[in-house]
C-alpha atoms as a PDB file:
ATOM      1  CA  UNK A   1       8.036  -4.308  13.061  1.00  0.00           C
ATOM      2  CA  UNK A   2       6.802  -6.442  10.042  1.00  0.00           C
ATOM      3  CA  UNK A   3       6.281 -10.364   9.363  1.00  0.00           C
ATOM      4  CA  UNK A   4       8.743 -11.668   6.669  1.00  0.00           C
ATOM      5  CA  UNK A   5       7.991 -15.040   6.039  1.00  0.00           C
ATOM      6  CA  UNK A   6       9.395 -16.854   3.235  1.00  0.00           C
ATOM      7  CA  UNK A   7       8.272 -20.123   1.070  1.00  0.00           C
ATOM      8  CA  UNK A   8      10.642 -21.676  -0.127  1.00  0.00           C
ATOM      9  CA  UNK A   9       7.821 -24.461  -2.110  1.00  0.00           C
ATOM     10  CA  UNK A  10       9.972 -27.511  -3.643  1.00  0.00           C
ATOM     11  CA  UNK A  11      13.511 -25.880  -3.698  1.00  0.00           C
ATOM     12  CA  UNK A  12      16.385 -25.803  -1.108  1.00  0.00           C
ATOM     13  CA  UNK A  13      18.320 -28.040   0.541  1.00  0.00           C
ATOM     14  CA  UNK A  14      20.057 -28.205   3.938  1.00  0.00           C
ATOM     15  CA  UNK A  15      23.180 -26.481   2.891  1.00  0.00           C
ATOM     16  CA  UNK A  16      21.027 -23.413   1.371  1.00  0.00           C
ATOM     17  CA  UNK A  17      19.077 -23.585   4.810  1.00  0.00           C
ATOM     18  CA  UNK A  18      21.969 -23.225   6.916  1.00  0.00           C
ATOM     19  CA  UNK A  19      23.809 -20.703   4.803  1.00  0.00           C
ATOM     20  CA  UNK A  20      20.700 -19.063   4.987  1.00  0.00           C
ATOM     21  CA  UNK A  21      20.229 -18.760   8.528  1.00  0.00           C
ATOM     22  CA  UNK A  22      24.058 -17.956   8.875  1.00  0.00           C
ATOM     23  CA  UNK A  23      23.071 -14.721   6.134  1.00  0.00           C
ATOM     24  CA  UNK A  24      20.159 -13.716   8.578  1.00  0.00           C
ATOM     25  CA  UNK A  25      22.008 -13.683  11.986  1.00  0.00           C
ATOM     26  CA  UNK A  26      24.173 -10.965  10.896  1.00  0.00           C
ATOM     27  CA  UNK A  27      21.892  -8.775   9.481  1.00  0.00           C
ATOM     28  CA  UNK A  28      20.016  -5.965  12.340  1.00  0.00           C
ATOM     29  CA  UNK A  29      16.330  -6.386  12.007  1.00  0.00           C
ATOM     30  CA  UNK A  30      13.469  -6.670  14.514  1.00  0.00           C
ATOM     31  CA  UNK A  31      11.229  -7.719  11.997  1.00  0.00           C
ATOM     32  CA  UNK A  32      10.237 -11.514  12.539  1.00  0.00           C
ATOM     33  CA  UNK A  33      11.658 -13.498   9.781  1.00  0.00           C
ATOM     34  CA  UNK A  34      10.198 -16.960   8.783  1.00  0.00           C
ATOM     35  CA  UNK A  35      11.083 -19.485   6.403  1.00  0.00           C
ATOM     36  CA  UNK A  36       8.685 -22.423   5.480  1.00  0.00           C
ATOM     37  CA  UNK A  37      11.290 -24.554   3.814  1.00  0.00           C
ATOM     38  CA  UNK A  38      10.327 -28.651   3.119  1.00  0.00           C
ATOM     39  CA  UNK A  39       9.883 -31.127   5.601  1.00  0.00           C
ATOM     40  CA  UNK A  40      13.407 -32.642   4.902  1.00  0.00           C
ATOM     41  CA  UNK A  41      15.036 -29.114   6.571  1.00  0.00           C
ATOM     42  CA  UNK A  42      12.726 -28.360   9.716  1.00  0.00           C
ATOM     43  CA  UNK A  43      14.614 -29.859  12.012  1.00  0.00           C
ATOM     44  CA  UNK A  44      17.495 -27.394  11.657  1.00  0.00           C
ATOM     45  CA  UNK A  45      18.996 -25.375  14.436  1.00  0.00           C
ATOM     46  CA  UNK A  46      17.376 -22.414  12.949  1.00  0.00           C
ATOM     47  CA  UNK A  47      19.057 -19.907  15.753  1.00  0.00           C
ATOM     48  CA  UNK A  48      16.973 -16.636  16.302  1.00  0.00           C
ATOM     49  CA  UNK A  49      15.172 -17.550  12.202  1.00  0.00           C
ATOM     50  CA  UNK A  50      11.409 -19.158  13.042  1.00  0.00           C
ATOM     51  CA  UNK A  51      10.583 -21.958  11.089  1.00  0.00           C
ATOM     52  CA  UNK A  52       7.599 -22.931   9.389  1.00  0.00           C
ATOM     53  CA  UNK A  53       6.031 -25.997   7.480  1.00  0.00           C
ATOM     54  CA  UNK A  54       4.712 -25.313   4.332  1.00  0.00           C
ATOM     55  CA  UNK A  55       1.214 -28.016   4.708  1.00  0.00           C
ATOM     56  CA  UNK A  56       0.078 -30.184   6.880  1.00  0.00           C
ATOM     57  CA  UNK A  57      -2.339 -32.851   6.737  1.00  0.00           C
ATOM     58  CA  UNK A  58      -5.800 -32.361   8.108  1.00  0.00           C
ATOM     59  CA  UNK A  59      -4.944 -35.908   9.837  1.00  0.00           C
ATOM     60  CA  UNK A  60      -3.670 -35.865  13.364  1.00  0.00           C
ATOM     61  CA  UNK A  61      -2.331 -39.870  12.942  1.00  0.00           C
ATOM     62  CA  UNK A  62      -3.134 -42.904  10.655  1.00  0.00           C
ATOM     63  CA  UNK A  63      -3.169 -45.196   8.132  1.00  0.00           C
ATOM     64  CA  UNK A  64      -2.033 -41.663   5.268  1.00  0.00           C
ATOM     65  CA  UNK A  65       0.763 -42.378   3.727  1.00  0.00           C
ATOM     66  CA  UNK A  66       2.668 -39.147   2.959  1.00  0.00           C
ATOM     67  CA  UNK A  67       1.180 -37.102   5.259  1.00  0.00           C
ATOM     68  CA  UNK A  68       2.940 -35.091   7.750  1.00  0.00           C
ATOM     69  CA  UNK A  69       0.965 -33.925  10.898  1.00  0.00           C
ATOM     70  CA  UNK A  70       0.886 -30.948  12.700  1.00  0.00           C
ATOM     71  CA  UNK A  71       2.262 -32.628  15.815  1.00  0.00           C
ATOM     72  CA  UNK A  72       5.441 -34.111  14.029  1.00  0.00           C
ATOM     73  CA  UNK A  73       6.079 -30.632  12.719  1.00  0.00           C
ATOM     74  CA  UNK A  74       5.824 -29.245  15.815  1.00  0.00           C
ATOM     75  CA  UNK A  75       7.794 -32.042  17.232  1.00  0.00           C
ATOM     76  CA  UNK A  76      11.078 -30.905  14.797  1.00  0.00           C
ATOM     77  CA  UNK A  77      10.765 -27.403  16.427  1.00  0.00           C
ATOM     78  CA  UNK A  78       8.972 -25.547  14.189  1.00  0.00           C
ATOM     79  CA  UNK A  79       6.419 -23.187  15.032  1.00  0.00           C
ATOM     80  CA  UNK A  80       4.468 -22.166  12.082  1.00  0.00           C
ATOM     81  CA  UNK A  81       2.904 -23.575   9.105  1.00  0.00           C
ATOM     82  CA  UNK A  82       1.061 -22.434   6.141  1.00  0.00           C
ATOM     83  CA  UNK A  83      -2.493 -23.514   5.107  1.00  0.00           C
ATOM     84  CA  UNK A  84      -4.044 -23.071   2.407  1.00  0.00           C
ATOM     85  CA  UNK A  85      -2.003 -22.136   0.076  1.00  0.00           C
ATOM     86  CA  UNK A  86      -2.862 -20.848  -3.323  1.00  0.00           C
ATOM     87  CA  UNK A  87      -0.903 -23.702  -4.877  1.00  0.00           C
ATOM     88  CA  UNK A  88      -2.169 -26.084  -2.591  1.00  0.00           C
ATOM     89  CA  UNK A  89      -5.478 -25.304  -3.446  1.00  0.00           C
ATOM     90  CA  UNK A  90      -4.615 -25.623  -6.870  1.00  0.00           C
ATOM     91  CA  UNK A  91      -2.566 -28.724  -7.306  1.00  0.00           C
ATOM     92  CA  UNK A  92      -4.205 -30.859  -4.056  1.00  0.00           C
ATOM     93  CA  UNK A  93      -7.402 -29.836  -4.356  1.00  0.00           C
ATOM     94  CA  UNK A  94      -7.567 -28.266  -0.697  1.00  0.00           C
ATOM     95  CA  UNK A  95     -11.225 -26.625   0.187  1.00  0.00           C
ATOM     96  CA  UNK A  96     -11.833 -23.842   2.794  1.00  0.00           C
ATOM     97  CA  UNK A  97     -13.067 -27.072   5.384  1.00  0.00           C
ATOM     98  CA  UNK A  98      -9.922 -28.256   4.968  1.00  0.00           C
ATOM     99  CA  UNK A  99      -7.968 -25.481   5.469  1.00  0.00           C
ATOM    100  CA  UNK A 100     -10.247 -25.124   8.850  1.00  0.00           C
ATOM    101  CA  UNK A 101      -8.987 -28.642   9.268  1.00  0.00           C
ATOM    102  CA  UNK A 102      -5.334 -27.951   9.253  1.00  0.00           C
ATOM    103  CA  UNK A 103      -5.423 -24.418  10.887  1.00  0.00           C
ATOM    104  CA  UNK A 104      -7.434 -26.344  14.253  1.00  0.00           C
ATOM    105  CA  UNK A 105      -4.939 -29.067  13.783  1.00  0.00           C
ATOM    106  CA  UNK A 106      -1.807 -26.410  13.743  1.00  0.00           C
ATOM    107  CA  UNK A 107      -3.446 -24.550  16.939  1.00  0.00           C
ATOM    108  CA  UNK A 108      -3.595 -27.742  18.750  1.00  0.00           C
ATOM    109  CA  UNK A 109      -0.189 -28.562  18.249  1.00  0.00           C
ATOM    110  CA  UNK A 110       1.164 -25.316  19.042  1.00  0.00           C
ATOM    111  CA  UNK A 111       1.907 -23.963  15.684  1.00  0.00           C
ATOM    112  CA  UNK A 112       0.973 -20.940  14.597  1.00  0.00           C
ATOM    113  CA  UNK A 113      -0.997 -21.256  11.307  1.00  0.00           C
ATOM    114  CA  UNK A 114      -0.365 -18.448   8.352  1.00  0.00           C
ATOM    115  CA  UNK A 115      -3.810 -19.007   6.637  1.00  0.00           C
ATOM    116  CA  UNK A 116      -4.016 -18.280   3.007  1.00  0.00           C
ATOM    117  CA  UNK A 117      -6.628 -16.873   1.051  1.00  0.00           C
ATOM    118  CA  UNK A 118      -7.472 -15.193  -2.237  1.00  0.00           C
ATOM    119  CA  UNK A 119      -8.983 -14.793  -5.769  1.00  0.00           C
ATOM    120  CA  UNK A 120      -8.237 -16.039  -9.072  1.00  0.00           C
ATOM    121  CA  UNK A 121      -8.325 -14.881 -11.602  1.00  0.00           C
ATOM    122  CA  UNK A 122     -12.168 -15.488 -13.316  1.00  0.00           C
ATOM    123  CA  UNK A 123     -13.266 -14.818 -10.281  1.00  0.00           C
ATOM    124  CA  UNK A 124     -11.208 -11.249  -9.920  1.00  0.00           C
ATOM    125  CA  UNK A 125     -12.658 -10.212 -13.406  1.00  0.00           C
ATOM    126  CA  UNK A 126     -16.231 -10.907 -11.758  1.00  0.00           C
ATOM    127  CA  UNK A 127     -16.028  -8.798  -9.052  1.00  0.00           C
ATOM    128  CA  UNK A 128     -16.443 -11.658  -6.513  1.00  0.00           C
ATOM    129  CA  UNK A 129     -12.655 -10.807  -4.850  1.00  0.00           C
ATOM    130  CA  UNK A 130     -14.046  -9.473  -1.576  1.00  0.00           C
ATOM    131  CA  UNK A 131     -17.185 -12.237  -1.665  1.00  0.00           C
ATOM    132  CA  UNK A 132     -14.219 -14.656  -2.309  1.00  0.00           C
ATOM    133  CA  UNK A 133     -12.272 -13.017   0.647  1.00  0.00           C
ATOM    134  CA  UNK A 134     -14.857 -13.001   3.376  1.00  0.00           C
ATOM    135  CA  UNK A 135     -16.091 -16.085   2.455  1.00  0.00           C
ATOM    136  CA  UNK A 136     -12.492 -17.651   2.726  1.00  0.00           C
ATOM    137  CA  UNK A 137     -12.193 -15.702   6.443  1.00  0.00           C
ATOM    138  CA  UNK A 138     -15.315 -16.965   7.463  1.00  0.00           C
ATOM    139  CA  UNK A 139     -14.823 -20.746   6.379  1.00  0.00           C
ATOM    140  CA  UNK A 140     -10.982 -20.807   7.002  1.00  0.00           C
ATOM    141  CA  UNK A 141     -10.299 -19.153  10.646  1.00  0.00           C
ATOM    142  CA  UNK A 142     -11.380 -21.989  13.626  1.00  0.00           C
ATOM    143  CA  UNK A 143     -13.717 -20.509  16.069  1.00  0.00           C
ATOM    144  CA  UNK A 144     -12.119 -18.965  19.025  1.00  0.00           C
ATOM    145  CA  UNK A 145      -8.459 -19.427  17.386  1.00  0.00           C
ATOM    146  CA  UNK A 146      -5.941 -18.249  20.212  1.00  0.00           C
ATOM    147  CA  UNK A 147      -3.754 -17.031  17.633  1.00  0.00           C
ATOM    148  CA  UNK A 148      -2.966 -16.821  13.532  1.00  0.00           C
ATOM    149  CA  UNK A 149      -1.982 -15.372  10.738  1.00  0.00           C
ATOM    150  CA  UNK A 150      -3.742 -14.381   7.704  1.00  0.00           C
ATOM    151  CA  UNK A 151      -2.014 -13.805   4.401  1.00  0.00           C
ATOM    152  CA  UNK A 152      -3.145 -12.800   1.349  1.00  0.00           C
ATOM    153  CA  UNK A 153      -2.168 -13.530  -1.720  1.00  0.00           C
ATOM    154  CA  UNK A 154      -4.771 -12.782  -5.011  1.00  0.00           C
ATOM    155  CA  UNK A 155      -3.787 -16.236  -6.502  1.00  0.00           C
ATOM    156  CA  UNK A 156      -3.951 -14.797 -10.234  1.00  0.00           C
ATOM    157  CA  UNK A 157      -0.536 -13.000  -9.427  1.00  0.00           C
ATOM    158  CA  UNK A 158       1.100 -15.986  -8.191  1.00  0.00           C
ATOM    159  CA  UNK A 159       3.946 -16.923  -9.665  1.00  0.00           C
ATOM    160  CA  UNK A 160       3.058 -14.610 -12.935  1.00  0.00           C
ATOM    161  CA  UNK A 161       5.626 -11.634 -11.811  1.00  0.00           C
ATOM    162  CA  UNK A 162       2.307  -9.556 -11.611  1.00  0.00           C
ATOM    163  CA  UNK A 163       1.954  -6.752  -8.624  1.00  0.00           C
ATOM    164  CA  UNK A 164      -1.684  -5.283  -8.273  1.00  0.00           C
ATOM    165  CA  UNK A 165      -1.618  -1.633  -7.728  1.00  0.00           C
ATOM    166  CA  UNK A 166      -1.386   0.085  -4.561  1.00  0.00           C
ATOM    167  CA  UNK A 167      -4.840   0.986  -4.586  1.00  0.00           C
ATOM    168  CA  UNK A 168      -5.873  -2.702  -4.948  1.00  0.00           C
ATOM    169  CA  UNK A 169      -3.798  -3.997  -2.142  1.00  0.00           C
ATOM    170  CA  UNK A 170      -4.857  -1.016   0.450  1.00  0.00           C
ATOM    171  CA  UNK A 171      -8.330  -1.656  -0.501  1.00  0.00           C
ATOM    172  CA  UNK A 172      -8.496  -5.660   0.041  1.00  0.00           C
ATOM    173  CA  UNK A 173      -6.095  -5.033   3.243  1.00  0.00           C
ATOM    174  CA  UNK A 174      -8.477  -2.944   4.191  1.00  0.00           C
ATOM    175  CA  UNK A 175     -11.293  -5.107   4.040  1.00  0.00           C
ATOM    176  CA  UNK A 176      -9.394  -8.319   5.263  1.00  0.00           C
ATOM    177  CA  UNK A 177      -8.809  -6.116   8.862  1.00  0.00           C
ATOM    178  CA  UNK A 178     -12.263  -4.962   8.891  1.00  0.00           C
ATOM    179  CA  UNK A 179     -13.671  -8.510   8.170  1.00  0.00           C
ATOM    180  CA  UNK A 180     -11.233 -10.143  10.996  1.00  0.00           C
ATOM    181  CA  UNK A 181     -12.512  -7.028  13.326  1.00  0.00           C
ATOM    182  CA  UNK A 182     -15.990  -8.121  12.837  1.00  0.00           C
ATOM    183  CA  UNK A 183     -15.363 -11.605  13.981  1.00  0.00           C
ATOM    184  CA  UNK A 184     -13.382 -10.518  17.035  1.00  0.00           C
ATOM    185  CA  UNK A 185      -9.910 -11.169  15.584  1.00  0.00           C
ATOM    186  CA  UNK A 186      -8.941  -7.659  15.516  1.00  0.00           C
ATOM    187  CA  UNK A 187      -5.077  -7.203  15.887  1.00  0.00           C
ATOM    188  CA  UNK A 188      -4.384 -10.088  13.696  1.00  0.00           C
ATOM    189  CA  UNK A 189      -1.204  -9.775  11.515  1.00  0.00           C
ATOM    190  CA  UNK A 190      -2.066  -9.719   7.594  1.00  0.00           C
ATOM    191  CA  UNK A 191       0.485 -10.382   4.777  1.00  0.00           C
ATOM    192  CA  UNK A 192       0.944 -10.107   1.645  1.00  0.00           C
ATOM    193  CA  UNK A 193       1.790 -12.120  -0.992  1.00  0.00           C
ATOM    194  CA  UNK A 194       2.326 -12.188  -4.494  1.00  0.00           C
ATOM    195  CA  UNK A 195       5.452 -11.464  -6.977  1.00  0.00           C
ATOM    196  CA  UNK A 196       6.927  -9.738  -3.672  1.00  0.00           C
ATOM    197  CA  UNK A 197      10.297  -8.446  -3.990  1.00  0.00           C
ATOM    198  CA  UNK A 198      13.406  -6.540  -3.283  1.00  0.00           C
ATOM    199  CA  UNK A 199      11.866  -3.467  -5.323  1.00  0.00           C
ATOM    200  CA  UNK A 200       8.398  -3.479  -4.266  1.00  0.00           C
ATOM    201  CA  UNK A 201       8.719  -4.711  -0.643  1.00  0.00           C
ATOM    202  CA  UNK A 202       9.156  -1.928   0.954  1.00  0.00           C
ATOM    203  CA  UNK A 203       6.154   0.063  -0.770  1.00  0.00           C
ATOM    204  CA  UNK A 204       3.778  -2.645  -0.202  1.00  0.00           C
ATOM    205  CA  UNK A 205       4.663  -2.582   3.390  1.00  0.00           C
ATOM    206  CA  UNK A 206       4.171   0.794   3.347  1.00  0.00           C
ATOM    207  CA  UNK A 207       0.021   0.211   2.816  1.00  0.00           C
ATOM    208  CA  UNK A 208      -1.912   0.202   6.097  1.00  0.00           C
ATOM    209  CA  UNK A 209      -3.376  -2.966   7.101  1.00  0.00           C
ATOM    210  CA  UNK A 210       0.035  -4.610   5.440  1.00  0.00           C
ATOM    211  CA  UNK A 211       1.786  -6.587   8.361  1.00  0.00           C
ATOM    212  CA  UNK A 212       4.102  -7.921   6.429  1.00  0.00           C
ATOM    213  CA  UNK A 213       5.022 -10.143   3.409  1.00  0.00           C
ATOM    214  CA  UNK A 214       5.022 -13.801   1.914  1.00  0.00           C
ATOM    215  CA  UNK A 215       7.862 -13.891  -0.331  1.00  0.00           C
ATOM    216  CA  UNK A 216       8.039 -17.053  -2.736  1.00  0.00           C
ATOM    217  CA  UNK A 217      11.485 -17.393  -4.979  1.00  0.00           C
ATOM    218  CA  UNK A 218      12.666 -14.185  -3.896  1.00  0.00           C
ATOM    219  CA  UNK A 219      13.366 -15.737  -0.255  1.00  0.00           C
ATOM    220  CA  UNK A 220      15.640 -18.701  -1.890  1.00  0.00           C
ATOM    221  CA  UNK A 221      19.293 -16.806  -1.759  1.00  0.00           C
ATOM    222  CA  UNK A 222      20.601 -13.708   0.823  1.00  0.00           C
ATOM    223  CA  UNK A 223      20.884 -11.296  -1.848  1.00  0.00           C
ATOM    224  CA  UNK A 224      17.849 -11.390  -2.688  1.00  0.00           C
ATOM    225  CA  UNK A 225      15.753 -12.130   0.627  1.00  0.00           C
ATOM    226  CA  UNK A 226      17.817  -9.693   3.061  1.00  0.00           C
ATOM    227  CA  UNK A 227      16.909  -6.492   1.257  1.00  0.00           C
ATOM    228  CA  UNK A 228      13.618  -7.266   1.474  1.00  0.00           C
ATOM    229  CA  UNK A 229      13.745  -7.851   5.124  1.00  0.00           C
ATOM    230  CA  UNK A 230      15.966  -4.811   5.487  1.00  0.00           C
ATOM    231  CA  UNK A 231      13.505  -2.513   3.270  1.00  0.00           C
ATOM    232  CA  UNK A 232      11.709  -2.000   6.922  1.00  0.00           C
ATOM    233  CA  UNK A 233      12.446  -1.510  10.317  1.00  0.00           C
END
């Protein structure tokens, strides 16, 4: 069983969301299927589909105008959220502390956090993508966190239709699980995600240490998200 989790960033609306979730229920899978959508669509009747926020703010309540808490995601009946991700990182500035922020934040309100991490690009062509890595594990994951999700996406690949090879995703997989092992959160489910789609899905799922996959535009229509979900048992 695999972790499908799709972002669906600043697209969508509640009519794609429900026709959506109407696509998924008739499809047989026992993989866990997610879909972050925005905040306007969370607090859909989302059936046997999981939803998930796509931030939250490292605020639990206040004077922040725009934020959304953990607790007020929670409170639509969602049950995951992403932190950290690549684009978030990018665009709003977010640090590893605040990622730690939002992930203890999540955990206290129930949710379960999908934690991102991952290179870019400079720092891929210096060698520093496992320094990168461990140092995002080490500064992102709350101590003692019950429970959480890592996902991985090498943030030169983003949104540039560019896979790594195999080898490259089995070897930072590799070391992600290792890593978590070392800090006592063995068993933790690790995605991946970059360019992921209906025609490599099923091979990158194939790589050990791969729990799953983050899918970005690909997880916007049923044609194009249910193969991927249906590329694994």
């Amino acid at each position: 069983m695999k972790i499908i989790a799709g972002n669906w960033k600043l697209n969508g609306t509640l009519h794609a969301l429900r026709h959506m979730i109407d696509a998924l229920d008739k499809i047989d899978t026992q993989n866990t299927i997610i879909i972050c959508p925005p905040y306007t669509m969370l607090c859909t009747d989302s059936g046997r589909i999981s939803l998930g926020a796509q931030d939250i703010s490292i605020h639990s309540n206040g004077a922040y105008t725009g934020d959304v808490s953990a607790q007020m995601v929670a409170d639509c009946g969602a049950t995951y959220t992403l932190v950290g991700h690549s684009e978030c990182r990018q665009y709003h500035g977010d640090t590893n502390a605040d990622v730690r922020a939002k992930a203890s934040h999540a955990i206290a309100a129930g949710l379960t956090p999908i934690i991102c991490i991952g290179e870019t690009m400079d720092e891929k062509n210096a060698g520093q993508t496992m320094t990168v890595i461990e140092q995002g594990l080490g500064e992102c994951i709350p101590d003692h966190a019950p429970r959480f999700i890592v996902a991985y996406e090498p943030r030169w690949a983003i949104g540039a239709g560019i896979t790594p090879t195999h080898d490259e995703i089995a070897q930072t997989h590799q070391f992600i699980a290792e890593t978590l092992t070392r800090m006592g959160f063995a068993q933790t489910p690790i995605l991946y995600g970059a360019s992921v789609n209906a025609h490599n899905a099923a091979d990158i799922m194939s790589i050990p240490h791969v729990d799953g996959v983050l899918v970005g535009g690909a997880s916007l229509k049923p044609d194009d998200f249910i193969p991927i979900i249906t590329s694994v048992k």
